[in-house]
Protein backbone atom coordinates (compact mmCIF):
# COMPACT_ATOMS: atom_id res chain seq x y z
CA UNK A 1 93.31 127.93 104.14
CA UNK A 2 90.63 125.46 102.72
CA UNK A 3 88.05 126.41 101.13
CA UNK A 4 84.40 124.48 100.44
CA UNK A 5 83.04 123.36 96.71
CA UNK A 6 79.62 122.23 96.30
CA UNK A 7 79.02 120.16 93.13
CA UNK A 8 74.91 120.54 93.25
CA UNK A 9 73.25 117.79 91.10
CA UNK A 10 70.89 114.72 92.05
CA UNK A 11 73.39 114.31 94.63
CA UNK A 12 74.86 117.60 96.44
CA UNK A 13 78.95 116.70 96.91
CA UNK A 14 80.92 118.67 99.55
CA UNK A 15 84.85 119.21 98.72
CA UNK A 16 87.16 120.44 100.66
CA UNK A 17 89.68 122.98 98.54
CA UNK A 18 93.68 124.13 99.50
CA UNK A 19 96.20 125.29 96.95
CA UNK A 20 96.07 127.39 94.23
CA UNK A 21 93.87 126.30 91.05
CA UNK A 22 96.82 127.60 89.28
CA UNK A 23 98.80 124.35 90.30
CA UNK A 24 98.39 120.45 89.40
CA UNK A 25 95.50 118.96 91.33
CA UNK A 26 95.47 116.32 93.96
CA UNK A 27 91.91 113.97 94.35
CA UNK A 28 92.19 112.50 97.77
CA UNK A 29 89.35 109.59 98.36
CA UNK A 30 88.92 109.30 101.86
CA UNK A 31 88.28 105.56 103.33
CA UNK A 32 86.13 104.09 106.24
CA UNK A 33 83.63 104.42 104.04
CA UNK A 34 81.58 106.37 107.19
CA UNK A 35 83.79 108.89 107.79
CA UNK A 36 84.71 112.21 106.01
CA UNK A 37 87.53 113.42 104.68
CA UNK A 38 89.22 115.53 107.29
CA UNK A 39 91.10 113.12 108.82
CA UNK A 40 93.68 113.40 105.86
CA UNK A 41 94.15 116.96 105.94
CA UNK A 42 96.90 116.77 107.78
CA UNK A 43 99.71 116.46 106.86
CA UNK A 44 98.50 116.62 103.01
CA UNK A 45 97.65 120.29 103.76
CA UNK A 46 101.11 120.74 103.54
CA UNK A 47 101.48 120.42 100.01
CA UNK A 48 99.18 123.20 99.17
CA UNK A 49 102.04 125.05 98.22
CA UNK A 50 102.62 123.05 95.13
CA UNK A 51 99.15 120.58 95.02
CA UNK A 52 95.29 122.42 94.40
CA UNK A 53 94.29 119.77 97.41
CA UNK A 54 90.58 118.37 96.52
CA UNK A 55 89.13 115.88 99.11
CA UNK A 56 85.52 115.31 98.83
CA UNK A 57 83.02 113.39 101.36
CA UNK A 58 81.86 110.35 99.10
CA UNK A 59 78.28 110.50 98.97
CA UNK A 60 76.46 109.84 101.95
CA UNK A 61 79.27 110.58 104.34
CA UNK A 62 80.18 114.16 106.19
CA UNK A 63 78.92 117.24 104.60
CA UNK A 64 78.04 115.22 100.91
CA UNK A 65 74.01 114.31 100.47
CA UNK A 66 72.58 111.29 102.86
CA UNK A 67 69.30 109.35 103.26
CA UNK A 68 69.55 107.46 99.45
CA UNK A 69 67.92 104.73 99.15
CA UNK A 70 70.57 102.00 100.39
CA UNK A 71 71.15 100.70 96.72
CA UNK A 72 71.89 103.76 95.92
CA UNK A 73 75.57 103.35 97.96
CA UNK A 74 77.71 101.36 94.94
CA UNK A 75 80.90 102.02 94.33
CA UNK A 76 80.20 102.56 90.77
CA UNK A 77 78.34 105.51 91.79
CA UNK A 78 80.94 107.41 93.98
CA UNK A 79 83.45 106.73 90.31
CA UNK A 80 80.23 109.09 88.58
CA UNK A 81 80.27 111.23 91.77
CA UNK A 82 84.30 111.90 91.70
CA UNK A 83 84.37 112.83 87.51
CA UNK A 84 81.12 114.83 88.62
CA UNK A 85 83.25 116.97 91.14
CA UNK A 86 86.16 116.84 88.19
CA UNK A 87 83.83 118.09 85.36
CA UNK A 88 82.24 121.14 87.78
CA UNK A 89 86.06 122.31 88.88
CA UNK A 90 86.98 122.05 84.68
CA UNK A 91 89.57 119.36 85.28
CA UNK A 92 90.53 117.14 82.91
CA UNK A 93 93.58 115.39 84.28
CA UNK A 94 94.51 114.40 87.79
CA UNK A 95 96.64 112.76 90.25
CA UNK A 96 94.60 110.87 92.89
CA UNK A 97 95.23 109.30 96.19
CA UNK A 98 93.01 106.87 97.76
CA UNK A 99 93.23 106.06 101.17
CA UNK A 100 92.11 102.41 102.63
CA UNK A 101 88.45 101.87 101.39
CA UNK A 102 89.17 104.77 99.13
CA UNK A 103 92.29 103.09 97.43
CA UNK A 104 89.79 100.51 96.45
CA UNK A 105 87.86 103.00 94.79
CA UNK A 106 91.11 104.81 93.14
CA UNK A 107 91.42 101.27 91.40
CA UNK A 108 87.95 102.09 90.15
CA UNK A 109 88.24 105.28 88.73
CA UNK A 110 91.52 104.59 87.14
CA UNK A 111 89.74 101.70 85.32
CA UNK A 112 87.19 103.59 84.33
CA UNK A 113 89.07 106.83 83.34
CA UNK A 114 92.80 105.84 83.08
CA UNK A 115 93.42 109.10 80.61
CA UNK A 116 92.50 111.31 83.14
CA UNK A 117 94.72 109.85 86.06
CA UNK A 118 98.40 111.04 85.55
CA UNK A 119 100.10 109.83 88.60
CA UNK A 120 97.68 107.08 91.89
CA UNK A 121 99.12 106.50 95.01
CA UNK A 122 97.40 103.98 96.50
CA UNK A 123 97.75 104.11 100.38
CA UNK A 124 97.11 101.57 103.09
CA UNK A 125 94.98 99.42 101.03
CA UNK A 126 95.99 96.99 98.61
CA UNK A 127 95.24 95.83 94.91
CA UNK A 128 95.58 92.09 95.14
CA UNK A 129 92.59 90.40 97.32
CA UNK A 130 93.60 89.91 101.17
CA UNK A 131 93.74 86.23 102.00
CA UNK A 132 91.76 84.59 104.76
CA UNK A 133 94.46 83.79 106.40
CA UNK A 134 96.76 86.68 106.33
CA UNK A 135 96.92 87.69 109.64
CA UNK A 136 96.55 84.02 111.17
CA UNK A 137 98.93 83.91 114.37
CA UNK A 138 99.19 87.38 115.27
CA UNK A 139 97.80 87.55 118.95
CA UNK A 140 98.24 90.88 119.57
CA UNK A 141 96.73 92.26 116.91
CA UNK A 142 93.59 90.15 117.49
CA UNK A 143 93.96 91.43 120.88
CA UNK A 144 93.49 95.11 119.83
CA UNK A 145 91.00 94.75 117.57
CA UNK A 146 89.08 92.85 120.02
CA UNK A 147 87.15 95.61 121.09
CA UNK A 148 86.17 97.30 117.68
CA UNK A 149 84.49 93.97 116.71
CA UNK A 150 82.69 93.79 120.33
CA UNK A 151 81.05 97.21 119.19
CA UNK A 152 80.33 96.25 115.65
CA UNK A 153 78.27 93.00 117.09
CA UNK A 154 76.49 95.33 119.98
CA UNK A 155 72.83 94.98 119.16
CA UNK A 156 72.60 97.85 121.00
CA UNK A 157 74.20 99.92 119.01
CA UNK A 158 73.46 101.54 115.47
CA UNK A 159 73.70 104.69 113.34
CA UNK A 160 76.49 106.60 113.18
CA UNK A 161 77.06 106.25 116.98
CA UNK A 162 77.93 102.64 116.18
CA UNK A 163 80.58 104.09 113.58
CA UNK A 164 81.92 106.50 116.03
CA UNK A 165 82.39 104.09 118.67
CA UNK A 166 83.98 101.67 116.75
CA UNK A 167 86.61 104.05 115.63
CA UNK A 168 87.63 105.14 118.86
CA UNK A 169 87.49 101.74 119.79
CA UNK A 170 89.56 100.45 117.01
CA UNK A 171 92.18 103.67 117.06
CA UNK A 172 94.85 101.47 118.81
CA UNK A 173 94.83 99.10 116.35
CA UNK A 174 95.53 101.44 113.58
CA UNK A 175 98.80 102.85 114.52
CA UNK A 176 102.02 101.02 115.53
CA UNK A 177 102.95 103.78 117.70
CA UNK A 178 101.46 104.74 120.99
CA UNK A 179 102.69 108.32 120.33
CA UNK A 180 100.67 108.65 117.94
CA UNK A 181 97.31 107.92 119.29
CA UNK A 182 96.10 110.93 120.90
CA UNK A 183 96.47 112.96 117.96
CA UNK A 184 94.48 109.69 116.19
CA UNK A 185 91.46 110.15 119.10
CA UNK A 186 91.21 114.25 118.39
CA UNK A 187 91.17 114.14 114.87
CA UNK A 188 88.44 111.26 115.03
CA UNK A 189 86.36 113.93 117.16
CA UNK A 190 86.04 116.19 114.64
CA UNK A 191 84.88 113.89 112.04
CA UNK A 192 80.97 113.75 111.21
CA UNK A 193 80.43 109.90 110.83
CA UNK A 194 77.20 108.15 109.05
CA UNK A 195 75.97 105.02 108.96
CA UNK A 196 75.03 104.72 105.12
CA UNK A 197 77.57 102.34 103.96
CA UNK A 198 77.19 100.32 107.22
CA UNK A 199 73.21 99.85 106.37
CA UNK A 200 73.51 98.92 103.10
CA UNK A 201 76.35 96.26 103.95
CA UNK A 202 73.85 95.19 106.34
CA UNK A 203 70.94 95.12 104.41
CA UNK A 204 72.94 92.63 101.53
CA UNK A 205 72.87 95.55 99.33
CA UNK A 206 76.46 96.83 98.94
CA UNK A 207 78.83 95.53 96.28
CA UNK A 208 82.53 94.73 96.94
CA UNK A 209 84.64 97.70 95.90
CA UNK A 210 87.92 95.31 94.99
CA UNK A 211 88.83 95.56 91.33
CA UNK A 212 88.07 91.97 89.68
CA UNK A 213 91.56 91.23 88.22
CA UNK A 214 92.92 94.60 89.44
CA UNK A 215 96.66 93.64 88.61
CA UNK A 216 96.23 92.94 84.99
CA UNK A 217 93.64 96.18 84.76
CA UNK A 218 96.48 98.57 86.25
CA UNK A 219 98.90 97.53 84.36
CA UNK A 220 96.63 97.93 81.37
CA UNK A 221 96.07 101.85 82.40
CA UNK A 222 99.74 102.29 82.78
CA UNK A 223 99.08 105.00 85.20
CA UNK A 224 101.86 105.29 87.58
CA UNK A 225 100.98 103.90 91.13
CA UNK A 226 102.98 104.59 94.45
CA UNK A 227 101.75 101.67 97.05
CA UNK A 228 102.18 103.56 100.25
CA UNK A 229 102.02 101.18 103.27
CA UNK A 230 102.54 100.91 107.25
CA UNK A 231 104.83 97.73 107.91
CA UNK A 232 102.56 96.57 110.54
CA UNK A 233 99.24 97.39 109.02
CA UNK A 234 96.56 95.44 110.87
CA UNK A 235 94.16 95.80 107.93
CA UNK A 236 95.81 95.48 104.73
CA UNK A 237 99.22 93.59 105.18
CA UNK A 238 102.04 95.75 103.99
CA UNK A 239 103.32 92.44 102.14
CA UNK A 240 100.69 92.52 99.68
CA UNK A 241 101.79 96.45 98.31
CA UNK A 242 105.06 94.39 97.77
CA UNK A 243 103.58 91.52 95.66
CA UNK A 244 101.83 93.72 93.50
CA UNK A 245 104.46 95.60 93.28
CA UNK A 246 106.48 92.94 91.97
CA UNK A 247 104.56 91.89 89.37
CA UNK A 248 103.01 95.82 87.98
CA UNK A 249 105.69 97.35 86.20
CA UNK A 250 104.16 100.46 86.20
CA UNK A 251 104.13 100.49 90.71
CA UNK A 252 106.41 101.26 93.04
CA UNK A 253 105.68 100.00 96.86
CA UNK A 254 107.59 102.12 99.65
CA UNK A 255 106.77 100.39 103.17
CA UNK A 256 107.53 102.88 105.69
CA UNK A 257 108.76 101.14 109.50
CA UNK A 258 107.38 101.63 112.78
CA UNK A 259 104.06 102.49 111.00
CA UNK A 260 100.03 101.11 111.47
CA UNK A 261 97.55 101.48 108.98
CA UNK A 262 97.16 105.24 109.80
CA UNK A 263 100.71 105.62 108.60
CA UNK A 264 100.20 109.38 108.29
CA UNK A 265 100.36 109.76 112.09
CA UNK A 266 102.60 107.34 113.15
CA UNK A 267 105.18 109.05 110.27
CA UNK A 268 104.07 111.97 109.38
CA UNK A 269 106.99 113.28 107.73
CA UNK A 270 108.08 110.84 106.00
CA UNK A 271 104.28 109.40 104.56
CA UNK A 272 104.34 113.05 103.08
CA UNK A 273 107.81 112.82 101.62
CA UNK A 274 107.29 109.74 99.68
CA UNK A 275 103.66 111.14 98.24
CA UNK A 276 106.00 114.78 97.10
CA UNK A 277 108.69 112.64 95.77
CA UNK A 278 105.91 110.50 93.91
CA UNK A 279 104.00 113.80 92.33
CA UNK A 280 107.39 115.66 91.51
């Protein structure tokens, strides 16, 4: 069912392809920024019946060209890298979904190219800035993501080992539901992590990906945005999709319940209905 696109070019870009070119196409930027993209084929892959499904690796991650030069990891760069992949498949409009880190970078390219965006969900991420003290008081979550922090300060770990690790030690905290974490742990085994983005944060090298002003930018585009959101995201708070919902009139925020940050596998069904309803 999927197919692979290479878009060759100082920097070689691996897509993953479903649907029919025949119908409207869906850009999916992945988050983590480590990771790949194949952790959001399901359940997207279901709309291949009426979506041409394009999820690339950002540069640097999974199957996409590594080993740049760590200034070389901007997200100004992957916003060149996604119209890149656009220009080589001849598309000239899109609808995009960007997924955690990769709603951050949505913000981007809609900024950037707001005539070529017809429709943004933005999911489990946020547009407004989170605050320091957002999640002040909740115990349990700083309980769960107790042990993803231990790795990430592990001198004795690094590369994308350090990545790996620190997803499956962090996979509790990203759903709400306990059902739903041993489909979380094998889909994280199948996903070829880096450590690219993680050096150059290191190294003092890698610019914030949050919009400056994002709210009044958005609006500007008046692209259509869908704020998709777990209610007890333990990353971005779901209140946030709400604020800037509140003040964007061109957003709509849909908080689904019983839902993490991975809000695709603790509701499947229902993450999926409210991106269809969205595209329609």
């Amino acid at each position: 069912m999927w197919t692979e696109h290479r878009t060759l070019g100082e920097v070689d870009l691996y897509t993953a392809c479903a649907g029919s070119v025949a119908h409207s196409p869906l850009l999916v930027i992945h988050g983590g920024p480590d990771w790949d993209h194949s952790y959001l084929r399901q359940p997207l892959e279901s709309l291949a019946d009426s979506k041409w499904l394009l999820l690339p690796d950002l540069r640097g991650c999974g199957r996409s060209t590594g080993g740049l030069p760590l200034d070389r990891y901007r997200p100004d760069a992957v916003v060149a890298d996604l119209l890149s992949i656009l220009d080589s498949l001849a598309i000239t409009t899109t609808d995009v979904l960007g997924f955690s880190y990769g709603g951050l970078l949505a913000q981007r390219l809609a900024a950037a190219v707001p005539q070529r965006i017809r429709r943004m969900i933005i999911a489990s991420s946020s547009i407004v800035p989170v605050p320091a003290n957002a999640y002040d008081g909740w115990a349990d979550r700083d309980a769960l993501l107790a042990s993803e922090a231990a790795v990430w300060s592990d001198p004795a770990l690094s590369g994308p080992g350090r990545v790996r690790t620190a997803a499956f030690a962090g996979a509790r905290a990203t759903v709400w539901r306990v059902e739903a974490v041993p489909e979380l742990l094998e889909r994280l085994r199948g996903i070829r992590f880096s450590c690219e983005w993680d050096r150059a944060r290191h190294a003092g090298v890698l610019p914030s990906a949050r919009l400056e002003d994002a709210v009044a930018v958005l609006i500007r585009t008046e692209i259509p945005i869908l704020l998709l959101h777990g209610q007890h995201d333990m990353v971005f708070p779901a209140t946030l999709a709400q604020q800037a919902a509140a003040q964007m009139p061109n957003a709509l925020a849909v908080v689904l319940d019983d839902a993490g940050h991975m809000t695709q596998f603790d509701q499947p069904d229902a993450w999926l209905a409210a991106i269809a309803n969205f595209l329609e």
